[in-house]
Protein backbone atom coordinates (compact mmCIF):
# COMPACT_ATOMS: atom_id res chain seq x y z
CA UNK A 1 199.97 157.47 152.18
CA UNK A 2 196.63 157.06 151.22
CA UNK A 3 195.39 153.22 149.43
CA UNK A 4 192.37 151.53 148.87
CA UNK A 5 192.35 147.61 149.30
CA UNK A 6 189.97 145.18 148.03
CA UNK A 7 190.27 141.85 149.79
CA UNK A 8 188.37 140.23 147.89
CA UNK A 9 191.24 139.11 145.13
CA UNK A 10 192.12 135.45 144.20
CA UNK A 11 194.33 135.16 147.24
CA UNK A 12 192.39 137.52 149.43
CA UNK A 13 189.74 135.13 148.69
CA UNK A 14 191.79 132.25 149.80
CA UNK A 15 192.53 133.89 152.88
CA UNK A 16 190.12 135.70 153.84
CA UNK A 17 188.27 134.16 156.59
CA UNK A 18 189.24 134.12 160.06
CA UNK A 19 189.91 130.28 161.92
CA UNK A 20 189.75 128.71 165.50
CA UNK A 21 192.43 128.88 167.84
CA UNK A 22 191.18 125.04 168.57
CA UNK A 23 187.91 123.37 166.91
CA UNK A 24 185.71 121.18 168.87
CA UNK A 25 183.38 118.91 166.95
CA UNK A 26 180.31 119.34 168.54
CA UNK A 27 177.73 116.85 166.71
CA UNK A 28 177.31 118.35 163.54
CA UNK A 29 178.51 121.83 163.99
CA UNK A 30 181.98 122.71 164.27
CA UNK A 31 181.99 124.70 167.15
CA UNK A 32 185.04 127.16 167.51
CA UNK A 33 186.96 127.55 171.07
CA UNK A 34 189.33 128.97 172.81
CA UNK A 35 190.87 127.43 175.81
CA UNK A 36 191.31 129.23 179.23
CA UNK A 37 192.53 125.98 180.58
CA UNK A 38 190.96 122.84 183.20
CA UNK A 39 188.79 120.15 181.35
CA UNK A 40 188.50 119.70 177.85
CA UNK A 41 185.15 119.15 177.50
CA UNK A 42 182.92 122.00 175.02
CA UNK A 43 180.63 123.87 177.60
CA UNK A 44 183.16 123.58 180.85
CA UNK A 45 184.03 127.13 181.93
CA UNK A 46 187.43 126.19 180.71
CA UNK A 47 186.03 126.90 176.82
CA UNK A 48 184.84 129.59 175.51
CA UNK A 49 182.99 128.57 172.48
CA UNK A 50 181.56 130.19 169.49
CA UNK A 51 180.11 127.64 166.62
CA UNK A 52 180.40 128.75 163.09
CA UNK A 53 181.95 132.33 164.47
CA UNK A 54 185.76 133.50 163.65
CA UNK A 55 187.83 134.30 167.14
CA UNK A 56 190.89 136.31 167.40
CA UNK A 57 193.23 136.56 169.97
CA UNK A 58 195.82 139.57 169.37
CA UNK A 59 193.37 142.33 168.75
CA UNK A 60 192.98 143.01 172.46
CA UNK A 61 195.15 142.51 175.31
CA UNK A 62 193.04 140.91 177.48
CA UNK A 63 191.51 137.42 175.87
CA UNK A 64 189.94 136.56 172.30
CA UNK A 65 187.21 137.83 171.14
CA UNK A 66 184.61 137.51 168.14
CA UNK A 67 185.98 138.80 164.90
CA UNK A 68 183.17 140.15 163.53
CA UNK A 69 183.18 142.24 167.01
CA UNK A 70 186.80 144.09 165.96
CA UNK A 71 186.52 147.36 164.53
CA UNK A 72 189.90 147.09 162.30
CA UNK A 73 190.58 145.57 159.45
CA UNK A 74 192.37 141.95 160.69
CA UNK A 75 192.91 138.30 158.78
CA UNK A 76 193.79 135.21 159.68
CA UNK A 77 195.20 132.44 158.06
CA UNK A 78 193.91 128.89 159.58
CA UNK A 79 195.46 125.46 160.16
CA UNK A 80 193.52 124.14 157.33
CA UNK A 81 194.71 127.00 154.68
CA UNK A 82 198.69 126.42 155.76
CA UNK A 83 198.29 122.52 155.29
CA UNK A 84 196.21 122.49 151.94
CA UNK A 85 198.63 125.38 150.36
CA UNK A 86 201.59 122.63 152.09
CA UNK A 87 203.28 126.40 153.36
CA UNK A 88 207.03 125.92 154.77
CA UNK A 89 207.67 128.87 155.06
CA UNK A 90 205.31 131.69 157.07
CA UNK A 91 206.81 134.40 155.04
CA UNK A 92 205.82 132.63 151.50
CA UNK A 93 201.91 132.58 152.65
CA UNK A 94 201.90 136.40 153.83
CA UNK A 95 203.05 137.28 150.25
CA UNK A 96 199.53 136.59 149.25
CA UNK A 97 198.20 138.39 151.90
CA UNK A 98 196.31 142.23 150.99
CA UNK A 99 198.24 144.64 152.07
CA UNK A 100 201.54 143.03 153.23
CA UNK A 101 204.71 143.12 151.50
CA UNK A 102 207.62 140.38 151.92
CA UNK A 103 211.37 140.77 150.51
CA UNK A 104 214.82 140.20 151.49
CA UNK A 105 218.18 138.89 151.32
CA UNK A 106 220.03 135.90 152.44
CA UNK A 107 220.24 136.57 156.43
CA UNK A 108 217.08 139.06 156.92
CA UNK A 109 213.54 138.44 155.13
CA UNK A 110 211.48 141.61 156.03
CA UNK A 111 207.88 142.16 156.41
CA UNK A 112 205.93 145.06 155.81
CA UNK A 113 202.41 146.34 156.60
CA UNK A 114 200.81 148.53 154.40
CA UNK A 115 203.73 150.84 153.01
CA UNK A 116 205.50 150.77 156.49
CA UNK A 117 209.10 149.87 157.39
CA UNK A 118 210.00 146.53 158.74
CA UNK A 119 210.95 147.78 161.58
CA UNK A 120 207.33 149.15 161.94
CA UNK A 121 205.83 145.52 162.63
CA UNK A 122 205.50 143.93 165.69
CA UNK A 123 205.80 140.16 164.99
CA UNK A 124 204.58 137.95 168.04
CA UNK A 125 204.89 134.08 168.17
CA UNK A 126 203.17 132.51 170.89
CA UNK A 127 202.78 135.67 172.43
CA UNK A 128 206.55 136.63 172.66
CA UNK A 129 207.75 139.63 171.15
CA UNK A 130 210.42 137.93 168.45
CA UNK A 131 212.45 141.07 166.50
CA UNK A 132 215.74 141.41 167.42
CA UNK A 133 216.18 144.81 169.50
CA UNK A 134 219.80 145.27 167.88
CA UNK A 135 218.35 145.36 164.34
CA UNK A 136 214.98 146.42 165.02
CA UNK A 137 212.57 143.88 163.34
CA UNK A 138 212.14 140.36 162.76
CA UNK A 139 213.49 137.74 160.42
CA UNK A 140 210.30 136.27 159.17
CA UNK A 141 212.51 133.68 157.42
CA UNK A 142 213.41 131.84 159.99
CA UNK A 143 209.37 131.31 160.85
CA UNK A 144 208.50 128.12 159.70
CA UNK A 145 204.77 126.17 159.68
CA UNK A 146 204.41 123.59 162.51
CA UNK A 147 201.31 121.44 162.02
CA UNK A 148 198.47 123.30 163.47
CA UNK A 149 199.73 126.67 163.84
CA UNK A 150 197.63 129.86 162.81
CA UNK A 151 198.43 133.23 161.91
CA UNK A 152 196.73 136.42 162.51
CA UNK A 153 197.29 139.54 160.47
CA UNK A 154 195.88 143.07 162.10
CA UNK A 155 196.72 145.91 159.94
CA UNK A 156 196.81 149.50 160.85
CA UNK A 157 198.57 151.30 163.98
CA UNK A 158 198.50 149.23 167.39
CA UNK A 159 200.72 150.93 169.60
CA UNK A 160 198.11 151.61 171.40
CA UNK A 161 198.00 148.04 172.72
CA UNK A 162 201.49 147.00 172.08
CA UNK A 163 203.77 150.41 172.51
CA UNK A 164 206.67 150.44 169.47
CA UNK A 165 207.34 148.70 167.00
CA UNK A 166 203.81 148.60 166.06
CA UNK A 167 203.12 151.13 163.57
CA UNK A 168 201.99 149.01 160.67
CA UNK A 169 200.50 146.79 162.45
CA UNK A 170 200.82 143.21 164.05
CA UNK A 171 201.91 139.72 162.79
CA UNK A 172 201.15 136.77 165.65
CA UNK A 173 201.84 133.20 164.93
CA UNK A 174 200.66 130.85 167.45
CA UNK A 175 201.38 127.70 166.86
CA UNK A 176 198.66 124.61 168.57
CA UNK A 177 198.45 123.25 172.17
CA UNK A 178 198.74 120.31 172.87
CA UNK A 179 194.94 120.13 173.93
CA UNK A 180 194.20 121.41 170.64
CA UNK A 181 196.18 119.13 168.32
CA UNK A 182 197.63 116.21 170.35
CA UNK A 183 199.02 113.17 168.92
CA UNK A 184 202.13 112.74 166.43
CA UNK A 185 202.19 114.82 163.29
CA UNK A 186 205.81 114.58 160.68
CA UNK A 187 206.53 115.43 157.44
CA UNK A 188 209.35 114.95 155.05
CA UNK A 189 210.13 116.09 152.02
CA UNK A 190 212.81 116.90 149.26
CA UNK A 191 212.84 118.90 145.86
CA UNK A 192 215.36 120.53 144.00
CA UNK A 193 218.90 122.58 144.64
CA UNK A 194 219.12 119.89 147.29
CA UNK A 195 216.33 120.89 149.55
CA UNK A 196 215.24 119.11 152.67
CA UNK A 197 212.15 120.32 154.52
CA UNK A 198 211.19 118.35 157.45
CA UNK A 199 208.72 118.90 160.56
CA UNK A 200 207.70 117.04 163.86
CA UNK A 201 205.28 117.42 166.53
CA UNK A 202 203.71 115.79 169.56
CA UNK A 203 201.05 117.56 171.75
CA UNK A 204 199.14 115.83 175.02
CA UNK A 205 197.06 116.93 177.60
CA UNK A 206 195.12 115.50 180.79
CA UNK A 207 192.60 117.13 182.98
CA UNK A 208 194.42 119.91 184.14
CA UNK A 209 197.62 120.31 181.76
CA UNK A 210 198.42 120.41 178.15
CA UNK A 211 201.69 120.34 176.76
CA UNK A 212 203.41 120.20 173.00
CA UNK A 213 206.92 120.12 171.48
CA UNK A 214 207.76 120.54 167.73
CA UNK A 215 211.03 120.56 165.65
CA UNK A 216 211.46 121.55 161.90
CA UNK A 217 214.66 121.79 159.63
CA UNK A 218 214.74 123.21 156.43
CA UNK A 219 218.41 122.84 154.63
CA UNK A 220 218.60 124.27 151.26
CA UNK A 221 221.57 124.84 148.44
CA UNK A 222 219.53 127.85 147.45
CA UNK A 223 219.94 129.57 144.10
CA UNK A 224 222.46 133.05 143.19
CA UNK A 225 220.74 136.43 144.41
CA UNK A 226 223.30 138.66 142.94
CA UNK A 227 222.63 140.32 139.78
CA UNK A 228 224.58 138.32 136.44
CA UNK A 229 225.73 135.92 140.02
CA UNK A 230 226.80 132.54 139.88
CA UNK A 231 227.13 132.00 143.60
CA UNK A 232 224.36 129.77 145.14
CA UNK A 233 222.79 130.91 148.21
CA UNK A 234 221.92 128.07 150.75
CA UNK A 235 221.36 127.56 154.12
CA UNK A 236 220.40 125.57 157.00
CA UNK A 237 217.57 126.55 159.53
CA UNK A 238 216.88 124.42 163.04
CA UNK A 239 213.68 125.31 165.36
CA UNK A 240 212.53 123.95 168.66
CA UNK A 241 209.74 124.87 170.04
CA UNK A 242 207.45 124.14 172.92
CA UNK A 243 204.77 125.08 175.02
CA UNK A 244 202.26 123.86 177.99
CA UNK A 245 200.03 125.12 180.45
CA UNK A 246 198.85 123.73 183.69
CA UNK A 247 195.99 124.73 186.07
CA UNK A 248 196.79 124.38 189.16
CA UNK A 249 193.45 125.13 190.74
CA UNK A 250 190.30 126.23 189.27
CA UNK A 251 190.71 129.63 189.12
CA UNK A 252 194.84 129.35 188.35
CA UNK A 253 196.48 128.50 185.55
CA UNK A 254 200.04 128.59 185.05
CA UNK A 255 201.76 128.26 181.19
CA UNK A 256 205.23 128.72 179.60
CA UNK A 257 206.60 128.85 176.00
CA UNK A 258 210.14 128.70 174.60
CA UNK A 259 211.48 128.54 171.31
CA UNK A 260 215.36 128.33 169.68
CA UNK A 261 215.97 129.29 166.28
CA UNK A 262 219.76 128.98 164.38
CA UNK A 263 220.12 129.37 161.08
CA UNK A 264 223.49 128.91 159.13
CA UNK A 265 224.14 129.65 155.09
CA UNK A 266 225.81 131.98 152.60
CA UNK A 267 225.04 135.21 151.81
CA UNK A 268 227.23 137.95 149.49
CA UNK A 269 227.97 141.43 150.48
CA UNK A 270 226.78 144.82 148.58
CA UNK A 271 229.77 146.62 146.61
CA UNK A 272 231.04 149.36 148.45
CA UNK A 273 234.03 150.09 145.50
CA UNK A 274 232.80 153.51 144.91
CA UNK A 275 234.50 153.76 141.73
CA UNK A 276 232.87 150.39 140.27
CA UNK A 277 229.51 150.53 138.22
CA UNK A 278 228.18 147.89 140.37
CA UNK A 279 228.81 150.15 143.55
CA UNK A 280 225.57 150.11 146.11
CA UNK A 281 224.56 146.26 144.10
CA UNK A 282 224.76 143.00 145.93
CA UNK A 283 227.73 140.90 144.37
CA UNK A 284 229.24 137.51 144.51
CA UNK A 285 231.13 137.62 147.52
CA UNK A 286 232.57 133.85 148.17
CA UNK A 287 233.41 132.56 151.80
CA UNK A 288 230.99 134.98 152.89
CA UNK A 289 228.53 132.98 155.41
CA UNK A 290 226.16 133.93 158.20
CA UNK A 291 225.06 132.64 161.46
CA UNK A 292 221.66 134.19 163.38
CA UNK A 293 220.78 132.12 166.79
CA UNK A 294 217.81 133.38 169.04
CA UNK A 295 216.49 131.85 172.42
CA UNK A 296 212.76 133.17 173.01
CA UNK A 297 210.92 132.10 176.34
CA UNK A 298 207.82 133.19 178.51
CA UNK A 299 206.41 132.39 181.74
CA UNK A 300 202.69 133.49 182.78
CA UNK A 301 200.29 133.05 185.45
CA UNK A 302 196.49 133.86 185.18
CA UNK A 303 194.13 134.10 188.00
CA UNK A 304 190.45 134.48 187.41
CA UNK A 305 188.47 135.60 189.85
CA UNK A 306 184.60 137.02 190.52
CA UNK A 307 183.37 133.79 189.09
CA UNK A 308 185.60 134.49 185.69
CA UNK A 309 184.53 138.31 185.53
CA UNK A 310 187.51 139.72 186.80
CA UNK A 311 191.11 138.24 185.45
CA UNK A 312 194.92 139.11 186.32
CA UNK A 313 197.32 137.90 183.94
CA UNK A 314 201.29 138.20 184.77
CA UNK A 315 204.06 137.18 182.45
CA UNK A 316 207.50 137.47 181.36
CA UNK A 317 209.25 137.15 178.77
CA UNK A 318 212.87 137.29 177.41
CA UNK A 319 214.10 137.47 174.00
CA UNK A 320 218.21 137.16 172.77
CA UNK A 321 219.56 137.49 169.62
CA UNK A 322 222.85 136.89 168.33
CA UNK A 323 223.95 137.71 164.69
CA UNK A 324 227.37 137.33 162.72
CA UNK A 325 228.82 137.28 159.58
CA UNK A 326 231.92 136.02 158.67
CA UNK A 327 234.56 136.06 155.28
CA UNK A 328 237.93 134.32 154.58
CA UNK A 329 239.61 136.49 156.81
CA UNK A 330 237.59 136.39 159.93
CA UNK A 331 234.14 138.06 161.65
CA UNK A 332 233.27 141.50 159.85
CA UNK A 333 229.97 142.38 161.92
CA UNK A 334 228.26 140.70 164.65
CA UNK A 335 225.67 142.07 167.30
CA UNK A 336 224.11 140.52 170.31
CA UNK A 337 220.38 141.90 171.37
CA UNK A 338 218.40 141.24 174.48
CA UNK A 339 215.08 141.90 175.81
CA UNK A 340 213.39 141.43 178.92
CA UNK A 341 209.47 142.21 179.11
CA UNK A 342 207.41 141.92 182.12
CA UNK A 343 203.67 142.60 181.91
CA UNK A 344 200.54 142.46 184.17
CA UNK A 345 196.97 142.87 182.62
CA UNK A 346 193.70 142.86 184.43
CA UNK A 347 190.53 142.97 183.00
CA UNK A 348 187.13 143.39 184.34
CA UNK A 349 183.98 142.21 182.53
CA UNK A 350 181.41 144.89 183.59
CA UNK A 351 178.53 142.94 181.87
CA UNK A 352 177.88 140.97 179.22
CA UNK A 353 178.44 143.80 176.34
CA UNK A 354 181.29 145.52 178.80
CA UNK A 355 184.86 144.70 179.00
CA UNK A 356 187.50 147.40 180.66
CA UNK A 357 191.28 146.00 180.89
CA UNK A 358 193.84 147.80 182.24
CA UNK A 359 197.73 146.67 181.63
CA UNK A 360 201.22 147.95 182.84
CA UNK A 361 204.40 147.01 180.72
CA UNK A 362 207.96 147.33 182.02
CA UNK A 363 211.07 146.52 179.27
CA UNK A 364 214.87 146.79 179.00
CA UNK A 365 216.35 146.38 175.50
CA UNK A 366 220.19 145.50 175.35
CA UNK A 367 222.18 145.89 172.47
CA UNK A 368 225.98 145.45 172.06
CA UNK A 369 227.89 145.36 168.79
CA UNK A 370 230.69 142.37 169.19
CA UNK A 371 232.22 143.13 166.09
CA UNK A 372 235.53 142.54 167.26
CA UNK A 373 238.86 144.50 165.70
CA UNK A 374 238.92 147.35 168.43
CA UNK A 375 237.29 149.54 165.57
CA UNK A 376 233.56 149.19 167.02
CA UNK A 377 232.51 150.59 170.42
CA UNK A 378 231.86 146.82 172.01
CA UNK A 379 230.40 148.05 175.38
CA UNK A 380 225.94 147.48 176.24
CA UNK A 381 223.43 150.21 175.64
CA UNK A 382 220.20 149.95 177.18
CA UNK A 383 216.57 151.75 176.57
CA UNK A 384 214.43 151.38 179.43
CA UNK A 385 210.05 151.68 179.15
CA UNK A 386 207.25 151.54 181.09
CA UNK A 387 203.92 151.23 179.47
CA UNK A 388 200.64 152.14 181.02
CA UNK A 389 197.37 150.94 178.66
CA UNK A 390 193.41 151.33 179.17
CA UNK A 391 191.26 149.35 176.51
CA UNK A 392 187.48 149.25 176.40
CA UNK A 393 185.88 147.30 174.35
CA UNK A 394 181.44 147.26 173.54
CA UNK A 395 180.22 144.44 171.94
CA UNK A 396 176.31 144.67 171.06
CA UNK A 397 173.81 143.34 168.53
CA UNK A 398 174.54 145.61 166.04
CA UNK A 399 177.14 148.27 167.05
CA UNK A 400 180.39 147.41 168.58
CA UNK A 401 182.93 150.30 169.95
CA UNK A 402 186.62 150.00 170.78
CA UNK A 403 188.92 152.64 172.13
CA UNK A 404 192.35 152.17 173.58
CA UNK A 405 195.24 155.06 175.15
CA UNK A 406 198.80 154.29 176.15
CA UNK A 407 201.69 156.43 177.43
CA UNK A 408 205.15 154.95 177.36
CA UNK A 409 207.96 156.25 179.91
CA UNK A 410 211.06 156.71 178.08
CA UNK A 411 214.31 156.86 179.82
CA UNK A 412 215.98 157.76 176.49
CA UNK A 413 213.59 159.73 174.43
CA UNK A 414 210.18 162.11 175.16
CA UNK A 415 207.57 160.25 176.45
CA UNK A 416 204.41 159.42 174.16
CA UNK A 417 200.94 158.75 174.46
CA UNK A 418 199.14 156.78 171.29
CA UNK A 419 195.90 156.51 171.01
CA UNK A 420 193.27 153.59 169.07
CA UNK A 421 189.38 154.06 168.59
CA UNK A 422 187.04 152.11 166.27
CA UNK A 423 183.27 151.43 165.55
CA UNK A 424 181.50 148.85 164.04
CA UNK A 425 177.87 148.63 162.93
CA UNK A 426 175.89 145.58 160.89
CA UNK A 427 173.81 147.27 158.42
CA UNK A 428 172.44 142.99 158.19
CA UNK A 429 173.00 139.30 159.15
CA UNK A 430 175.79 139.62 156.16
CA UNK A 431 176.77 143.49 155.82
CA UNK A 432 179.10 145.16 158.35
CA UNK A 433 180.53 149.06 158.02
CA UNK A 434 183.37 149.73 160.04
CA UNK A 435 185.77 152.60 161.19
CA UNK A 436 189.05 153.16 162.69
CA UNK A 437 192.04 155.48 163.95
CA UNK A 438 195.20 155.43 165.51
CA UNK A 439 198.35 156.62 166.51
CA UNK A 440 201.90 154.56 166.95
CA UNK A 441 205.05 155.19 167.20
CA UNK A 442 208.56 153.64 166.83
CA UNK A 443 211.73 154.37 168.65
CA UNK A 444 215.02 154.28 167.25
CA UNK A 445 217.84 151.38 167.70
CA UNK A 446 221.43 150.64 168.17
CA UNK A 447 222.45 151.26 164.31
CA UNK A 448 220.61 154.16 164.09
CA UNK A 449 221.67 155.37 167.26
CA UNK A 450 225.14 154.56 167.54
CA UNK A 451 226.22 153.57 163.85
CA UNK A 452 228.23 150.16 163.01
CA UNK A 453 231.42 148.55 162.80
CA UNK A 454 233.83 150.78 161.36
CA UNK A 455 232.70 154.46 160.89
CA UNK A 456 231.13 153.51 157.25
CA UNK A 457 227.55 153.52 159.18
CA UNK A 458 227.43 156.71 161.16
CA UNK A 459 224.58 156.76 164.02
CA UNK A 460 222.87 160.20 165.06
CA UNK A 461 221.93 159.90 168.91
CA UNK A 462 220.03 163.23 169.10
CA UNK A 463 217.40 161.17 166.86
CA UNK A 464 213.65 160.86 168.00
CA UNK A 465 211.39 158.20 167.92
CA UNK A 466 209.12 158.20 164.48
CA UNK A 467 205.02 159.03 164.52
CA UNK A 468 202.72 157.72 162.98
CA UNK A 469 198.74 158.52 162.53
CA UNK A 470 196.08 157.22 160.38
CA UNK A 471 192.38 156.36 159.58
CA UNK A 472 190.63 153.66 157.51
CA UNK A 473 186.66 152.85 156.91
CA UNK A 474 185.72 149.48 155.46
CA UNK A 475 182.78 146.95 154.55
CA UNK A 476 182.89 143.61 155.26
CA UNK A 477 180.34 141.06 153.37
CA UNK A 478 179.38 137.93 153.71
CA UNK A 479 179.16 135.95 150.37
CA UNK A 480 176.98 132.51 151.08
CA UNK A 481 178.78 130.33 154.02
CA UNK A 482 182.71 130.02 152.48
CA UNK A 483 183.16 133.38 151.00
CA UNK A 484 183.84 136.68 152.21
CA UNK A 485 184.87 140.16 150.98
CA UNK A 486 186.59 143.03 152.62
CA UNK A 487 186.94 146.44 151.09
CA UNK A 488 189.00 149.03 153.15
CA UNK A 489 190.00 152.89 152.34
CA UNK A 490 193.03 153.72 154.66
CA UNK A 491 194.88 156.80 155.03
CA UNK A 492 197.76 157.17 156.90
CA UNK A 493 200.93 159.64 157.72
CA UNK A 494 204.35 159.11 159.12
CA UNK A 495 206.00 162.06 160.61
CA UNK A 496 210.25 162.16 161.76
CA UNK A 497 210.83 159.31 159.38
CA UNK A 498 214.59 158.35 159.94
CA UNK A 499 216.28 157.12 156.54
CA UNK A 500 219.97 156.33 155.55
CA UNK A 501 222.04 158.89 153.61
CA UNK A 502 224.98 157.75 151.20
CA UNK A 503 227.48 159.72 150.66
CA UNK A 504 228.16 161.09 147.10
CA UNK A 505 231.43 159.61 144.78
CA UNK A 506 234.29 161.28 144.74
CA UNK A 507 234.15 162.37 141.17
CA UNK A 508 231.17 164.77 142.12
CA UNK A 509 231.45 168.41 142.93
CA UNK A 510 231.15 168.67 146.22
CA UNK A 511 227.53 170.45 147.51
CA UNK A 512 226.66 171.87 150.91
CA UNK A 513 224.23 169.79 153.05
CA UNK A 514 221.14 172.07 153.93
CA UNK A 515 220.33 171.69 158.42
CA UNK A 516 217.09 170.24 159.02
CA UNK A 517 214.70 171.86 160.22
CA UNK A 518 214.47 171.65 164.28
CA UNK A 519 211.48 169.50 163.87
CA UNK A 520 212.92 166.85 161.84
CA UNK A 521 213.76 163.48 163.45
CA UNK A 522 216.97 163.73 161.99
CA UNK A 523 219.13 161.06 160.16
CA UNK A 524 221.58 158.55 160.11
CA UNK A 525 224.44 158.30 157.96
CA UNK A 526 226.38 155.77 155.76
């Protein structure tokens, strides 16, 4: 796949840009900080503070860093840009984003990264991985805006940081502290097919804690999404979310996050009549109704040490998922998915231009299909993976360098080692040329595995995880003090791609199916 992007479009434009995780007004320059927790005064060793400079937090795995240090080609959309466009929905304000790609139906909006499967982007929210390990990818429906929450967009392979799931790229919302927005902030609103969108929030924060908790509902009657359908499509989504940190000596900070998600509506099933001329299309399917629910949480605990220089970071996470869909006469599919993640990063700042982190990842995916009938085989399946990573990262006057290697420990598949290297050099004050390459690579799930429900969605378990390689170069310029562009030229190949098969109508001549070759991923059936 080979594209060239210019970032510079009407919406680029809008976007482009990169925001504070927290602002400080600092007389009369807004300063831009990030908080490692203790006071909340600019200039305490608890900020670290960059006026009039862009930060981002999920290009590295060991803290944020300056922007215009990362070698890639990354965006990010600021508090200020969600609450001036009035964005509900995240996945309506990555539409307008260069190089990403949103669609869907009722149940499961998708998000892709330049060409790549859904399933090929890792979507964090407050640091927690959120895609459902039955399915294989995220719902980016069900992400709605809370006041003050952020979004950063890094295109281009990242399993080098992040293992699977990350060939495309990463999506991390991270929504505010409550040291960096605290106070009461609501909204309410209403608008047509019956549609209620409404949002609060409450952050606080002392000298050595912060905490926040948010809500938002969105209820809708929605409109048809069948072709020549009459049959509205609503539905009804709930989120809680929270989040806090507290330091419980100067070097120690603890923090947790935890966030529910349920969403309820209609949806209409695909027409699998194989002698009808709408076979394969969505119809109207009435009675047919959904119901996702996912609990996300994390627990971490940071200890600096070396006077700041040298940092150990351990955290946890869990992730569960539960899906169903139901008709007049009862479930037809539902799935549960679990994840537990447990990760300890250190990093060592060897001077000022020198930063060397080191990380270990251990995680156990669950999936079980609870389709009930006695048709579907109901019993857990597990994949099991430990991560090793080594990131260095050079950060100079003019020339920054970046280079990352990871090997995963597969208890199912081959193990694999990805790669990520990148350079950046300012040509002037306003003109940056950078390059990149990288490796990722995504294993295969429960469906494709194992199949679903009846024997209509045949799994292949001798399939392999899918590669993935590529390049880019790009220029970045700086257009006066509110306007940037970014051109990019990317290149990149995906090898062992695993697809769906259908199988022909009856009323076709039957025709042999060729092998494929031994170096083929293989495929799954339906």
């Amino acid at each position: 796949m080979k594209n060239f992007a210019l970032l510079g479009s009407v919406a680029g434009a809008a976007l482009v840009g990169a925001a504070p995780v927290w602002a400080q007004e600092d007389g009369k320059t807004q300063g831009q900080c990030y908080v490692t927790g203790g006071s909340d005064e600019p200039g305490s060793e608890a900020w670290t503070c960059y006026p009039g400079k862009d930060i981002l937090v999920a290009a590295s795995r060991d803290a944020a860093f300056l922007r215009e240090d990362y070698t890639g080609s990354a965006l990010v959309i600021t508090p200020e840009q969600l609450e001036n466009r009035q964005t509900r929905d995240i996945a309506d304000i990555l539409r307008d984003v260069p190089g990403v790609a949103v669609a869907g139906v009722a149940g499961q909006t998708q998000i892709r990264l330049r060409g790549s499967e859904a399933n090929h982007v890792l979507v964090l929210v407050d640091g927690i991985e959120v895609s459902d390990p039955f399915a294989g990818e995220f719902d980016v429906g069900t992400l709605q805006a809370e006041p003050g929450a952020r979004v950063e967009v890094l295109r281009g392979q990242q399993s080098a940081l992040y293992g699977p799931d990350a060939i495309g790229g990463v999506i991390a919302y991270e929504s505010a502290s409550g040291r960096g927005r605290p106070g009461f902030a609501a909204r309410l609103e209403g608008g047509t097919d019956n549609t209620i969108n409404g949002a609060l929030r409450y952050g606080a924060f002392g000298d050595s804690w912060d905490a926040a908790l948010s809500a938002v509902v969105v209820s809708t009657d929605g409109q048809p999404n069948a072709r020549g359908g009459t049959r509205d499509i609503g539905r009804d989504s709930y989120t809680l979310a929270g989040k806090g940190s507290v330091e419980l000596a100067d070097a120690l900070t603890l923090r947790a996050a935890a966030r529910f998600i349920r969403t309820e509506g209609q949806t209409n099933d695909s027409n699998f009549d194989t002698a009808s001329p709408t076979f394969g299309f969505i119809i109207d399917s009435p009675g047919v109704t959904f119901t996702n629910e996912a609990i996300y949480a994390l627990v971490g605990a940071k200890l600096d040490t070396l006077d700041g220089r040298w940092t150990h970071d351990l955290s946890a996470q869990i992730a569960n998922v539960n899906r169903e869909t139901d008709s007049p006469f009862g479930i037809t599919s539902a799935s549960e998915g679990d994840r537990f993640k447990a990760s300890y990063v250190t990093a060592f700042k060897l001077a000022d231009e020198h930063n060397l982190t080191v990380a270990a990842d251990y995680e156990v995916e669950g999936f079980r299909n609870t389709t009930p009938g006695g048709f579907a085989f109901n019993g857990r399946r597990e994949i099991e993976q430990v991560g090793l990573v080594g990131e260095y990262r050079y950060s100079g006057e003019a020339f920054d360098l970046s280079a990352a290697l990871r090997h995963d420990f597969n208890d199912l598949f081959r193990d694999a080692t990805t790669f990520r290297v990148g350079a950046g050099y300012r040509v002037t004050d306003t003109t940056r040329l950078r390059a990149a390459a990288g490796s990722g690579v995504k294993n295969p799930g429960f469906f494709e595995l194992y199949g679903f429900v009846d024997g209509r969605f045949i799994g292949n378990a001798a399939l392999r995880p899918e590669k993935s390689t590529g390049w880019e170069v790009g220029l970045d310029q700086q257009l006066g003090d509110s306007a940037s562009v970014a051109v990019t030229y990317f290149d990149s190949e995906l090898e062992g791609e695993i697809f769906t098969t259908f199988p022909r109508r009856p009323s076709s001549p039957p025709r042999p199916i060729a092998p494929r070759p031994a170096s083929s991923a293989g495929s799954k059936c339906h």
